[in-house]
Protein backbone atom coordinates (compact mmCIF):
# COMPACT_ATOMS: atom_id res chain seq x y z
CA UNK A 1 104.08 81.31 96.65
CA UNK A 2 106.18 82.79 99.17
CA UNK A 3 110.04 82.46 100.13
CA UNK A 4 110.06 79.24 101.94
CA UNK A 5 112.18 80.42 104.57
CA UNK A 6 109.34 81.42 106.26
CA UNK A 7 106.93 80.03 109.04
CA UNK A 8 103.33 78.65 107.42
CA UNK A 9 100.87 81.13 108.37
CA UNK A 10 97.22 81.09 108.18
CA UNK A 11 95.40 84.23 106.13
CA UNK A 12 91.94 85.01 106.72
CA UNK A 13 90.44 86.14 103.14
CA UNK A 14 87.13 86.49 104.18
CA UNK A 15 83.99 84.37 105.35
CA UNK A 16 83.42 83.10 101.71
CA UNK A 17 86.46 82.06 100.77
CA UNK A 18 88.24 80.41 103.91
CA UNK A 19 91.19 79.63 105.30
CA UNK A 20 93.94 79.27 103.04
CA UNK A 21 97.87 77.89 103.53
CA UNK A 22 100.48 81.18 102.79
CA UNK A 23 103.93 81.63 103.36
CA UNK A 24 105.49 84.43 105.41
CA UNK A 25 109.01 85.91 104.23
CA UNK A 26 111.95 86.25 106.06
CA UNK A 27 114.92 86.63 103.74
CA UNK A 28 115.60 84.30 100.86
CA UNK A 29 113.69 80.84 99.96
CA UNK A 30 115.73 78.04 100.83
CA UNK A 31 115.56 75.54 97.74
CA UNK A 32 113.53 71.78 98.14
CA UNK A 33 116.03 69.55 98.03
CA UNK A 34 113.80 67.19 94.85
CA UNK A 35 110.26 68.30 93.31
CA UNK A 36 109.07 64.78 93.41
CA UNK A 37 108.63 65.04 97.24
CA UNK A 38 107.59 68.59 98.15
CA UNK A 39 104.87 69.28 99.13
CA UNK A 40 104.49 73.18 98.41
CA UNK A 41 101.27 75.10 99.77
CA UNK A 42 99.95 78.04 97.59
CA UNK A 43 102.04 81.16 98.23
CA UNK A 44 102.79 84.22 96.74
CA UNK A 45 106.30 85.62 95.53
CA UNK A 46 107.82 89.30 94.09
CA UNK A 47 107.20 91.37 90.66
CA UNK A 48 109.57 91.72 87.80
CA UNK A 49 111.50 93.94 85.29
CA UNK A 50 109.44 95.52 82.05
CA UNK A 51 111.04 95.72 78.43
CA UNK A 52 111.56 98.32 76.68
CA UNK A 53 112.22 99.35 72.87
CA UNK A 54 115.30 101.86 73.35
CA UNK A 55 117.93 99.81 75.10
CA UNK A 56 120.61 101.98 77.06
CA UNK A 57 122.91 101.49 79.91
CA UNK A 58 121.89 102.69 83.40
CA UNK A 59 123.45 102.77 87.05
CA UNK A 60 120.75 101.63 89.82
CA UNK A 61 120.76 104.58 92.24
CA UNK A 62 120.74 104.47 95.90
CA UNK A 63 118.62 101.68 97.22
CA UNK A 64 119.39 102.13 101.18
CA UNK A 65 117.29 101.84 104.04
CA UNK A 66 114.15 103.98 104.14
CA UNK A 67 111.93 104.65 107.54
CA UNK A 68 110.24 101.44 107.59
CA UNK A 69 106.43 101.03 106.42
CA UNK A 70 104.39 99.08 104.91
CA UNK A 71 106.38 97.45 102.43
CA UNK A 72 110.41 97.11 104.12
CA UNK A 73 111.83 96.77 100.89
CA UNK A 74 110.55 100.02 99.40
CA UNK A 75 113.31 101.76 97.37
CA UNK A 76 114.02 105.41 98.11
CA UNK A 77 111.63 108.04 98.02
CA UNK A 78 113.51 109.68 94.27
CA UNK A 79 111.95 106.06 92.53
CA UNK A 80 108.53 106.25 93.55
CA UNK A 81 107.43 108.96 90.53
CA UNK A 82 105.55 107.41 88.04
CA UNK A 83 107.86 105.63 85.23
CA UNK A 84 107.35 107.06 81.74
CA UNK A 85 105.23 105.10 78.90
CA UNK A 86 106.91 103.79 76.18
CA UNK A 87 105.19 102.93 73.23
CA UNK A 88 105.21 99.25 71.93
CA UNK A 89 104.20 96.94 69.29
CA UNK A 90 101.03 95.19 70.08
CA UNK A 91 99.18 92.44 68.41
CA UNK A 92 97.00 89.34 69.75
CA UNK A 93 97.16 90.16 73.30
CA UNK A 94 101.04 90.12 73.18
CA UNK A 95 103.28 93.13 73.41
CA UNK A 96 106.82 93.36 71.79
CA UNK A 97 109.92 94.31 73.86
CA UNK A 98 112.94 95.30 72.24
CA UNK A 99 116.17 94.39 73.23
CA UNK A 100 117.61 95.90 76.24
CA UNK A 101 120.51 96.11 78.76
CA UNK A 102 118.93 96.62 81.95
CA UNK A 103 120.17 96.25 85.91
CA UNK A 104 118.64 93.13 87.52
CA UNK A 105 118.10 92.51 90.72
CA UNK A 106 118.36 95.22 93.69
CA UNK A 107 121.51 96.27 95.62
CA UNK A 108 119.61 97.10 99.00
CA UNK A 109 120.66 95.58 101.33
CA UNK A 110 117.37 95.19 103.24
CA UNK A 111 116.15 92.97 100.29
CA UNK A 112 116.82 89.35 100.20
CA UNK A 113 119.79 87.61 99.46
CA UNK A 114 118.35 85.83 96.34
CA UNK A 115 117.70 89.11 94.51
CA UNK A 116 121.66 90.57 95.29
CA UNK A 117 123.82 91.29 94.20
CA UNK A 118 122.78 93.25 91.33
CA UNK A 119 123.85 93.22 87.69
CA UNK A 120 123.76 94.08 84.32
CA UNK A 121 122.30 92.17 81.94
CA UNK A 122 120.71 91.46 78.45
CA UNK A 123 117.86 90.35 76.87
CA UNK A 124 117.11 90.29 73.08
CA UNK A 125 113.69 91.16 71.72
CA UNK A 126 110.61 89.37 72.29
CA UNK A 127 106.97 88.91 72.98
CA UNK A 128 104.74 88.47 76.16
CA UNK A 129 101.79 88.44 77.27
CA UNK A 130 99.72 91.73 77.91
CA UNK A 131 97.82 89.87 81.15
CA UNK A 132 97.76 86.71 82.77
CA UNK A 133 96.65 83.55 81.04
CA UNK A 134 92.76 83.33 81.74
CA UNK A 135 90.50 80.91 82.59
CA UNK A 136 88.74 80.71 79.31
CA UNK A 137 92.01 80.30 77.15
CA UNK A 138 93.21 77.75 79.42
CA UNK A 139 89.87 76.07 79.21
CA UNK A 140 90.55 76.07 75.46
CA UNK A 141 93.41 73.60 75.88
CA UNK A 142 92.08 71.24 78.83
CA UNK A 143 89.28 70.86 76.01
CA UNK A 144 92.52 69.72 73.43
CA UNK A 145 93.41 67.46 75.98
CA UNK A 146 96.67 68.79 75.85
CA UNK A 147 96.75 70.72 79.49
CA UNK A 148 95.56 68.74 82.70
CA UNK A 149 92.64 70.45 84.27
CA UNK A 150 93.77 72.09 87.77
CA UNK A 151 92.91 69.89 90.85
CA UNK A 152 90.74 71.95 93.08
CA UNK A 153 93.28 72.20 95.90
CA UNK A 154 91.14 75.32 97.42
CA UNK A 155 87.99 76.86 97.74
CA UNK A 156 89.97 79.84 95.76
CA UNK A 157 91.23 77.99 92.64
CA UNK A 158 89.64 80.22 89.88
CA UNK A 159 89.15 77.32 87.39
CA UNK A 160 85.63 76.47 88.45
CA UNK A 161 84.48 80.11 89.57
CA UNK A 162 82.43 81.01 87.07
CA UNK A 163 84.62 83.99 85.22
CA UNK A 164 86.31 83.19 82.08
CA UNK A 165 88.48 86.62 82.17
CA UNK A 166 89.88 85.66 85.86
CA UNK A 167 93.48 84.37 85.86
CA UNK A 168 93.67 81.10 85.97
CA UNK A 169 95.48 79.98 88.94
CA UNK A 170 96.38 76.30 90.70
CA UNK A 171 98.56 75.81 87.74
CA UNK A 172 101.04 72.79 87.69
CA UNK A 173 104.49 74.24 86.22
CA UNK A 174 104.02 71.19 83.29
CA UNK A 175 100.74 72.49 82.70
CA UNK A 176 101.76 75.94 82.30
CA UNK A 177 104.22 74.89 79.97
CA UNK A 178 102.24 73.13 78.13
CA UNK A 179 99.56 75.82 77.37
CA UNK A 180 102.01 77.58 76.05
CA UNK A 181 103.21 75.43 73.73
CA UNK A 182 99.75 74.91 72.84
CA UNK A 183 99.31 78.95 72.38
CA UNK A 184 102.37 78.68 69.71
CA UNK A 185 104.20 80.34 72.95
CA UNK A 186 106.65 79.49 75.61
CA UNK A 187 107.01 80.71 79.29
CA UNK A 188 109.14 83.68 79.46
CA UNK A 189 112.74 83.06 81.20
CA UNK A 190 113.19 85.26 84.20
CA UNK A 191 115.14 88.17 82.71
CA UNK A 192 112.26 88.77 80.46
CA UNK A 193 110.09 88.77 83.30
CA UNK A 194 111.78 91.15 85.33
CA UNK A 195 112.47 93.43 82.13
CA UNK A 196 109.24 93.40 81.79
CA UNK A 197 108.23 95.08 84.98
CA UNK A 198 110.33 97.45 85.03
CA UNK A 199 112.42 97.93 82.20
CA UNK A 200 115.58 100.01 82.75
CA UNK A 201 114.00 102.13 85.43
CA UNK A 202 114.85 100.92 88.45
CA UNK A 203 111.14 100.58 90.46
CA UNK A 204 109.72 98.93 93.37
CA UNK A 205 106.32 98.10 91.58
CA UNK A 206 105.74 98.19 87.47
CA UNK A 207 104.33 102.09 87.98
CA UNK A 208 106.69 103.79 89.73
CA UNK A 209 105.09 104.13 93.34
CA UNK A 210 104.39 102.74 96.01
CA UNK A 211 102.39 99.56 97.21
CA UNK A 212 98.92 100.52 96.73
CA UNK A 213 95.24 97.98 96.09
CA UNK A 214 94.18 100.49 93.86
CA UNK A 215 97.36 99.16 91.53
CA UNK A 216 97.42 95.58 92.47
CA UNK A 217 96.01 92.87 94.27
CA UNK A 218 98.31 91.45 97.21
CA UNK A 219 97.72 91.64 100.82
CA UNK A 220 96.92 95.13 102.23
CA UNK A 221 100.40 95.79 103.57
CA UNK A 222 103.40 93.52 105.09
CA UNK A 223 102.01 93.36 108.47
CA UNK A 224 98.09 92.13 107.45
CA UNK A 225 96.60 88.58 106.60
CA UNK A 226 94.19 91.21 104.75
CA UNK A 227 93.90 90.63 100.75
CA UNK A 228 93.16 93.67 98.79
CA UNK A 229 90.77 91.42 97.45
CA UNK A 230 88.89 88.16 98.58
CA UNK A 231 90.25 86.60 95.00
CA UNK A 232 92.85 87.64 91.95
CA UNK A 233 90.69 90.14 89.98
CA UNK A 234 90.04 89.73 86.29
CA UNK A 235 93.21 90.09 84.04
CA UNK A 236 93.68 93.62 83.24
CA UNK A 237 91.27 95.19 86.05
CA UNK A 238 94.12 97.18 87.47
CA UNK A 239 95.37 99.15 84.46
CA UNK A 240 96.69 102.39 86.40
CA UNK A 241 99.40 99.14 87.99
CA UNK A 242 100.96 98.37 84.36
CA UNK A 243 105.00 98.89 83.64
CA UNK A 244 105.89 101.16 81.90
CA UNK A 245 105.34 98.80 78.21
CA UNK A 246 102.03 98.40 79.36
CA UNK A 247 102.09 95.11 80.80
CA UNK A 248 99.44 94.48 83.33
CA UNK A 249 99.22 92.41 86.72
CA UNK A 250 102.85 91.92 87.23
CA UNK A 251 102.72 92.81 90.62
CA UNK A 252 100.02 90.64 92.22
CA UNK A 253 97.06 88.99 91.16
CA UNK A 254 98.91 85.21 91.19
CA UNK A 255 102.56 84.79 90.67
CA UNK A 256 103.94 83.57 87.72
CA UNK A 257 105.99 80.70 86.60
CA UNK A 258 108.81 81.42 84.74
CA UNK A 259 110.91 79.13 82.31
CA UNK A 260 114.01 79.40 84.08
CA UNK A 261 114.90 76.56 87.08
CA UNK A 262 115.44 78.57 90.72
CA UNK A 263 119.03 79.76 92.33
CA UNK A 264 119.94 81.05 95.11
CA UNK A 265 121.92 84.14 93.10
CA UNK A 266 121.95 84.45 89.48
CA UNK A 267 125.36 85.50 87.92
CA UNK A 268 125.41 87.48 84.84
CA UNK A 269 126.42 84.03 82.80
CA UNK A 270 123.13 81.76 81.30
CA UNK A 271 120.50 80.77 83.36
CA UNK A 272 121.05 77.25 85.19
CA UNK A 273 120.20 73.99 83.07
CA UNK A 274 118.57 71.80 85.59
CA UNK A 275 117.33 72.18 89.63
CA UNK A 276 115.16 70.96 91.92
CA UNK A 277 112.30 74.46 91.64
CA UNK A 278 111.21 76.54 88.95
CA UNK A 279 111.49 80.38 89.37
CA UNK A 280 108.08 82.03 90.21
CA UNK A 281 107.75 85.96 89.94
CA UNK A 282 105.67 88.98 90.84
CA UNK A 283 103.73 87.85 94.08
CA UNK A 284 99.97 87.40 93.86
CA UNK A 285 96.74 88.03 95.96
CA UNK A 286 97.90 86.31 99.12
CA UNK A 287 101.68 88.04 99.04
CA UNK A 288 102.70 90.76 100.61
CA UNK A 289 103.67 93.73 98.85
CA UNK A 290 107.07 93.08 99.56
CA UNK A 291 107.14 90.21 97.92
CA UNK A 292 105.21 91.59 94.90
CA UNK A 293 107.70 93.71 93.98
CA UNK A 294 110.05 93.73 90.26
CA UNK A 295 112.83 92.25 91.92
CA UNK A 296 111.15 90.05 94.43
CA UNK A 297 111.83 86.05 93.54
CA UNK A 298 110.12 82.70 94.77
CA UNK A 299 110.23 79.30 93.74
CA UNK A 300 108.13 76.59 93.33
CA UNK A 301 108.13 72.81 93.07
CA UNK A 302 106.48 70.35 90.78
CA UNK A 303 104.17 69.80 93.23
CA UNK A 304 103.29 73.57 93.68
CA UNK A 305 99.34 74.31 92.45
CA UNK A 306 97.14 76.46 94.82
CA UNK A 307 95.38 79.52 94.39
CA UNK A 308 98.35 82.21 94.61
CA UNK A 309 99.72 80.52 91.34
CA UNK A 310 99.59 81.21 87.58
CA UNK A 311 100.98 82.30 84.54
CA UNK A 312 101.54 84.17 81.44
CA UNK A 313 103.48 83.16 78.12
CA UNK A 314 106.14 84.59 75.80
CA UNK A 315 107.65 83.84 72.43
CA UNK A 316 110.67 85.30 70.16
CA UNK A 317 110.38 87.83 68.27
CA UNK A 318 110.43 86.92 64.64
């Protein structure tokens, strides 16, 4: 979903797949005023932050204007070498982050005012999610009865596609929750999320460049109604795009809900107890690539379901 700020716009993703409702950005989101009577259209929003194992305190260098391009939020040219590997813990498709202090959130002041200012902040250790939930583990719990099956509000909903290892998208936040809970997980709050992408190195995208389709599927560039692709690709396609934990698709793909309710600004204190939106993160195959990046930040009501959306879980580490 995309910052709803901005004008509807209609994206051409090909002959076979139709026309299909996305939101342009133009600064922050501006918050539904209830979930019970939006009525979101499938959008796409920004990456997040990877975790990593050695915690340690770091100052986000200089974030100022570069020439523009193709993605106007692009940080400056020293952070676009690839971010270094760090080895973690991995066991049933989950990876294990360790606790870190990290900077969230960017300080440039061409990005939006819901990712600024930036600040320091914590997280403890914890698991998530190598990829994005797929089709055939969700199916798994609409079987249980436990998770609704997603309403076919476009030709591109993934559900019925015929690919088990394609994300599954058109997601309900109440039925990404409960899949979770049904996986013995949780959805991960949005620090994890954003410590996730990019850890304590302070990148545009989780590998250190710049926008590229050959590292994630979003729209070709800011200016284009283009997709990289004419659908999200299967979970894990794009492994030359994972942060540097080795988390995959966190850029692209379909956003991601997050536990945590949706702000305007988030302070360094706890994360807000109740709203009208849920947080969604890391932009998907109908975003730009501005809005895919680890800082970017979207929100989306209970109503909010189409194609651009989906989801991967966390838990605490034991």
């Amino acid at each position: 979903m995309l910052p709803r700020s901005s004008i509807a716009v209609v994206l051409a993703v090909g002959a076979a797949t139709g026309v299909i409702l996305a939101r342009g950005a133009v600064g922050a989101p501006t918050p539904p005023v209830a979930t019970a009577t939006s009525t979101a259209q499938p959008a796409a929003a920004a990456p997040a932050a990877p975790a990593t194992a050695a915690a340690h305190d770091e100052v986000e260098p200089d974030e100022s204007p570069v020439v523009p391009g193709e993605n106007p939020y692009e940080e400056s040219a020293p952070n676009r070498s690839p971010v270094v590997h760090q080895p973690v813990v991995a066991r049933d498709g989950m990876l294990r982050l360790g606790a870190g202090h990290f900077v969230m959130g960017s300080s440039s002041p061409r990005a939006p005012s819901n990712e600024r200012p930036a600040r320091p902040t914590n997280v403890p250790p914890f698991w998530i999610d190598r990829t994005e939930v797929t089709v055939g583990a969700y199916r798994a719990c609409v079987g249980a009865a436990v998770c609704s099956r997603p309403a076919r509000t476009s030709a591109t909903c993934t559900f019925d596609a015929g690919d088990p290892e394609l994300p599954v998208s058109c997601v309900h936040w109440r039925d990404a929750d409960a899949y979770c809970r049904f996986a013995g997980k949780r959805l991960p709050s949005e620090r994890e999320w954003e410590y996730a992408a990019r850890g304590t190195f302070p990148a545009s995208f989780p590998w250190g460049g710049g926008p590229s389709c050959a590292n994630a599927v979003t729209l070709v560039n800011d200016q284009s109604g283009k997709s990289c692709a004419s659908r999200p690709a299967r979970v894990g396609s794009h492994p030359s795009g994972a942060s540097m934990f080795g988390v995959q698709d966190l850029s692209g793909n379909v956003e991601e809900w997050t536990a945590d309710w949706y702000v305007e600004s988030l302070g360094p204190g706890p994360a807000p107890r109740a709203g009208a939106a849920r947080v969604l993160r890391g932009g998907g195959w109908l975003s730009t690539p501005s809005q895919s990046r680890t800082t970017s930040r979207d929100w989306g009501s209970a109503l909010e379901a189409g194609p651009n959306v989906g989801f991967r879980c966390a838990k605490d580490a034991e």
